[in-house]
N, C-alpha and C. Protein backbone atom coordinates (compact mmCIF):
# COMPACT_ATOMS: atom_id res chain seq x y z
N UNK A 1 100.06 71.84 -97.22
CA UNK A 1 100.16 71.01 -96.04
C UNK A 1 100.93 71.73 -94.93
N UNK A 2 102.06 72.27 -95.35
CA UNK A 2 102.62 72.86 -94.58
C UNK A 2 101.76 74.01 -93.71
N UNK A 3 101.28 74.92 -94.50
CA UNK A 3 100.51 76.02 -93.87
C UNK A 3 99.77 76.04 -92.86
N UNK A 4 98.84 74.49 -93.13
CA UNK A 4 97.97 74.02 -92.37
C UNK A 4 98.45 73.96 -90.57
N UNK A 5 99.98 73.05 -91.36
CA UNK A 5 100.55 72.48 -89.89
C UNK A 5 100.96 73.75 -89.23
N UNK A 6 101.22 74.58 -89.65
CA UNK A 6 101.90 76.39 -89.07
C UNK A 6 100.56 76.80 -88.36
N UNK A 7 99.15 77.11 -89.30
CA UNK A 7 98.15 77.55 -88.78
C UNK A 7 97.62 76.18 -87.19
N UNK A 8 98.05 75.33 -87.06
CA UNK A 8 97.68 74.40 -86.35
C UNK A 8 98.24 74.88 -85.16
N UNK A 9 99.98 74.52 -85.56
CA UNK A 9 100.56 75.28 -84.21
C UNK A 9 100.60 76.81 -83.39
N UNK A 10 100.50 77.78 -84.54
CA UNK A 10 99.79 78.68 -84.12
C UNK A 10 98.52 79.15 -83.07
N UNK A 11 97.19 78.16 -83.65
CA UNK A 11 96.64 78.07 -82.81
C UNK A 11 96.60 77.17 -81.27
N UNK A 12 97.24 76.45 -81.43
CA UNK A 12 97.81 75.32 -80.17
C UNK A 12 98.47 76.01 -79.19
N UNK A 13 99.45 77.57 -79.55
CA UNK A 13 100.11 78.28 -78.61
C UNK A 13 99.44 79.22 -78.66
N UNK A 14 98.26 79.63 -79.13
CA UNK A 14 97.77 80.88 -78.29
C UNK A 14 96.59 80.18 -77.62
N UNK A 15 95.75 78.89 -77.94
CA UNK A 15 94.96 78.10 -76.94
C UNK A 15 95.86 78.05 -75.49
N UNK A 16 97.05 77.11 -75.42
CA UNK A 16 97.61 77.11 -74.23
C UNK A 16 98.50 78.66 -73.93
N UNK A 17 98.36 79.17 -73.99
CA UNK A 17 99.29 80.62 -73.76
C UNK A 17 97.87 81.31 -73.30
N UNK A 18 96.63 81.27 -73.66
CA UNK A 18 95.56 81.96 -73.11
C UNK A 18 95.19 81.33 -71.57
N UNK A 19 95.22 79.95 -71.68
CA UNK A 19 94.52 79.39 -70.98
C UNK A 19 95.98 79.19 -69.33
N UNK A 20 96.95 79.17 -70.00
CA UNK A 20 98.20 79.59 -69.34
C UNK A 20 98.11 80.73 -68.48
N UNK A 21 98.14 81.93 -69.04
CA UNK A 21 97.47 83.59 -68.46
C UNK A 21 96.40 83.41 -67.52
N UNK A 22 95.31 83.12 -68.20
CA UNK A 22 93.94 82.51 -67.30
C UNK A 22 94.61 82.66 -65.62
N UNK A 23 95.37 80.94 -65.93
CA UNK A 23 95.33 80.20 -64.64
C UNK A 23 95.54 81.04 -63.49
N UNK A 24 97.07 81.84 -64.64
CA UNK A 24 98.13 82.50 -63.54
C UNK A 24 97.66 83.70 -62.71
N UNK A 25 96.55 84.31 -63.58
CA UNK A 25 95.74 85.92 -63.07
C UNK A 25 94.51 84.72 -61.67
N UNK A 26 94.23 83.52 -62.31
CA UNK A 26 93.30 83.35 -61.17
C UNK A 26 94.05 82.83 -59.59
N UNK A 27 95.56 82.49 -59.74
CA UNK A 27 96.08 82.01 -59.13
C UNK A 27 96.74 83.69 -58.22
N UNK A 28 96.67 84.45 -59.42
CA UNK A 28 96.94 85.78 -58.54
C UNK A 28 96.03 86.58 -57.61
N UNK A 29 94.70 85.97 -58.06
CA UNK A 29 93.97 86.82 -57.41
C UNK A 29 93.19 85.84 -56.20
N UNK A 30 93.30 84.85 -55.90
CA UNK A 30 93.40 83.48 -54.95
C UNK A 30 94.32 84.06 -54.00
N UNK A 31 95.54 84.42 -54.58
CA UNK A 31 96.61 85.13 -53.44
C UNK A 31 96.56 86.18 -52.61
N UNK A 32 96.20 87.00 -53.68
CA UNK A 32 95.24 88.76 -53.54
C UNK A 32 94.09 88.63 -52.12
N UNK A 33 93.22 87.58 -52.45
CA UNK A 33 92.11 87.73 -51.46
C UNK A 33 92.58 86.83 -49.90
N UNK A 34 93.25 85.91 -50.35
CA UNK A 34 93.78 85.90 -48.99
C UNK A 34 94.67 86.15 -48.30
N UNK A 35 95.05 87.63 -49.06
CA UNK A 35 96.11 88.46 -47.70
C UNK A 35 95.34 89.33 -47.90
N UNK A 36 93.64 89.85 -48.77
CA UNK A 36 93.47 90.92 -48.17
C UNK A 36 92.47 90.27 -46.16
N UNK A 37 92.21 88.91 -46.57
CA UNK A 37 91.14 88.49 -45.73
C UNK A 37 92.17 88.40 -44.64
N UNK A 38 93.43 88.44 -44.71
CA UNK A 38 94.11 88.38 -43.69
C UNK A 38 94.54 89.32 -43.14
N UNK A 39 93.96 90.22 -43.72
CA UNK A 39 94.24 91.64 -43.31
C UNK A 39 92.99 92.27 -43.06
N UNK A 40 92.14 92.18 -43.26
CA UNK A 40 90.71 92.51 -42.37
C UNK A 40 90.51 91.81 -41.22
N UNK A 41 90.74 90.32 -41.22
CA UNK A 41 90.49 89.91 -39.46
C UNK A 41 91.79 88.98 -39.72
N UNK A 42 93.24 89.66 -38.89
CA UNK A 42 93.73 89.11 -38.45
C UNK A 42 94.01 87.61 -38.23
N UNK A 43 92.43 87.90 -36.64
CA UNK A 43 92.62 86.91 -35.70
C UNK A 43 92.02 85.67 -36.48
N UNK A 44 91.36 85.45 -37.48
CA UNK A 44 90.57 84.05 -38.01
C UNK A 44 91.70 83.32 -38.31
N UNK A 45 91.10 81.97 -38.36
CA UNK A 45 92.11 81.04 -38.35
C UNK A 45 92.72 80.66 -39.97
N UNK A 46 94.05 80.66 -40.12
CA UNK A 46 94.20 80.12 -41.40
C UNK A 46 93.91 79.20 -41.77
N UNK A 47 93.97 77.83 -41.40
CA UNK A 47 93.31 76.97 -41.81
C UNK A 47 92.37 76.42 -40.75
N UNK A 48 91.81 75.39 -41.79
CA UNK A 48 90.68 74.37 -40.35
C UNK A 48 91.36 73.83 -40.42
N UNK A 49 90.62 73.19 -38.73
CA UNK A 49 90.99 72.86 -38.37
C UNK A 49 91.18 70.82 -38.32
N UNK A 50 92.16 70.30 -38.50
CA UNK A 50 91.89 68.82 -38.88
C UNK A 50 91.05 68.02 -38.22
N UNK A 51 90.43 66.93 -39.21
CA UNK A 51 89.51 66.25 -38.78
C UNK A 51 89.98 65.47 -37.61
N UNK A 52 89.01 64.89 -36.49
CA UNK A 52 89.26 63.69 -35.31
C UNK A 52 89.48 63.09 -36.17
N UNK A 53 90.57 62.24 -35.30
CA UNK A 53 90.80 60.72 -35.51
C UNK A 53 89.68 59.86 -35.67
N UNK A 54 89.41 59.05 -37.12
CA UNK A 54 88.78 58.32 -37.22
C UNK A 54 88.77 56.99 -36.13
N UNK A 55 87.71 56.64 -35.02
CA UNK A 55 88.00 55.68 -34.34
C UNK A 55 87.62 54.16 -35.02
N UNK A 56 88.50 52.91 -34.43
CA UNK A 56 88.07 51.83 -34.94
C UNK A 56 86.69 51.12 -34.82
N UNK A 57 85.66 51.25 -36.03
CA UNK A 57 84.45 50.78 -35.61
C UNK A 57 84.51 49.07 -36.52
N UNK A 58 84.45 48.20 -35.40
CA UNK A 58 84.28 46.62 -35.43
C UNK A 58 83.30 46.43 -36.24
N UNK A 59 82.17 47.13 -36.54
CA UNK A 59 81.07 46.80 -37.00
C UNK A 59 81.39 46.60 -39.08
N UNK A 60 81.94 47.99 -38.77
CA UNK A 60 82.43 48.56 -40.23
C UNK A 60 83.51 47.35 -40.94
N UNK A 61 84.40 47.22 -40.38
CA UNK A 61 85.94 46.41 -40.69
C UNK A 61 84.62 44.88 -40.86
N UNK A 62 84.35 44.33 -39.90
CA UNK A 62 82.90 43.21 -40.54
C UNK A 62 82.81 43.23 -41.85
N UNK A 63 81.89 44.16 -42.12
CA UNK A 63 81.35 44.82 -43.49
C UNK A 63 82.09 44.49 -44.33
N UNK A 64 83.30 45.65 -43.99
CA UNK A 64 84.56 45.43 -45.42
C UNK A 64 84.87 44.18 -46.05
N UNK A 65 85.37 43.27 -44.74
CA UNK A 65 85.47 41.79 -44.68
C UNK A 65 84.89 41.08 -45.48
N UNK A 66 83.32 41.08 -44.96
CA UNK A 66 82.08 40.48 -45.99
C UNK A 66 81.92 40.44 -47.20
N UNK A 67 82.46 41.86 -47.66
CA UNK A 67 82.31 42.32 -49.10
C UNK A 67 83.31 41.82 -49.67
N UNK A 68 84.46 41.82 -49.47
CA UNK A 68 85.59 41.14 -49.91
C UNK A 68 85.13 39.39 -50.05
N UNK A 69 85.28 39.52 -49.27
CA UNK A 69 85.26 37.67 -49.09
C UNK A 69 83.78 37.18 -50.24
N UNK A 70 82.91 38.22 -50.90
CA UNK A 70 81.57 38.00 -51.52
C UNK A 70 82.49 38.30 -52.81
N UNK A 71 83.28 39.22 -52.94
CA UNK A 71 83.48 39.43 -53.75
C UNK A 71 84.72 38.07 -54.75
N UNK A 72 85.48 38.14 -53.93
CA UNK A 72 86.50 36.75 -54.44
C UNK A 72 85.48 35.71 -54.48
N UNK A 73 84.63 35.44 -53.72
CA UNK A 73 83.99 34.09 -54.09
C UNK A 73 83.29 34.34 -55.32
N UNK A 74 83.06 35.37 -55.81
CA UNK A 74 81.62 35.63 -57.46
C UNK A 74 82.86 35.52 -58.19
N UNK A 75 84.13 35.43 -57.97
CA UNK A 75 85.05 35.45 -59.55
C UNK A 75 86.10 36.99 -59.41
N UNK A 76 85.12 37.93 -59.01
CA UNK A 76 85.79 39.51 -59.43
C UNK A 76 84.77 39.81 -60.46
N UNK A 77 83.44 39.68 -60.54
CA UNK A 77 82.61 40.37 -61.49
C UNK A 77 82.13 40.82 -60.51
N UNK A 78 81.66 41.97 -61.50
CA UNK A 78 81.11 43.45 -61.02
C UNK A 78 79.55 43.70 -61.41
N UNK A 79 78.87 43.22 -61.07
CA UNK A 79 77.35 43.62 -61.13
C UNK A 79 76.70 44.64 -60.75
């Protein structure tokens, strides 16, 4: 029984200890490519740029409304 539980944990730390390594080489080389890309063109932008402001559409907020108000009246079942 014992052996089992040794061979168990054994394999449990070289599963996460592989998959650990993995992450860290892909997380290194994520790093790698964007200072080499930042070093071929400078001038590009680091990030995008953020989305517009979502404006208030009356039509939509309706909708939401509707659905709600359909929805409390059936109980809260989900069809």
């Amino acid at each position: 029984m014992a052996e089992s539980l040794e061979t168990g944990l054994v394999l449990m730390a070289t599963g996460m200890g592989t998959v650990f390594a993995l992450l860290a080489m892909l997380v290194w080389m994520v790093r790698g490519m964007s200072r080499l890309s930042r070093w071929l063109d400078p001038q590009a932008p680091v990030a995008a740029p953020p989305p517009p402001a979502a404006a208030t559409n009356d039509e939509l907020i309706t909708v939401i409304g509707a659905a709600i108000s359909a929805f409390k009246r059936d109980g809260g079942s989900s069809r």
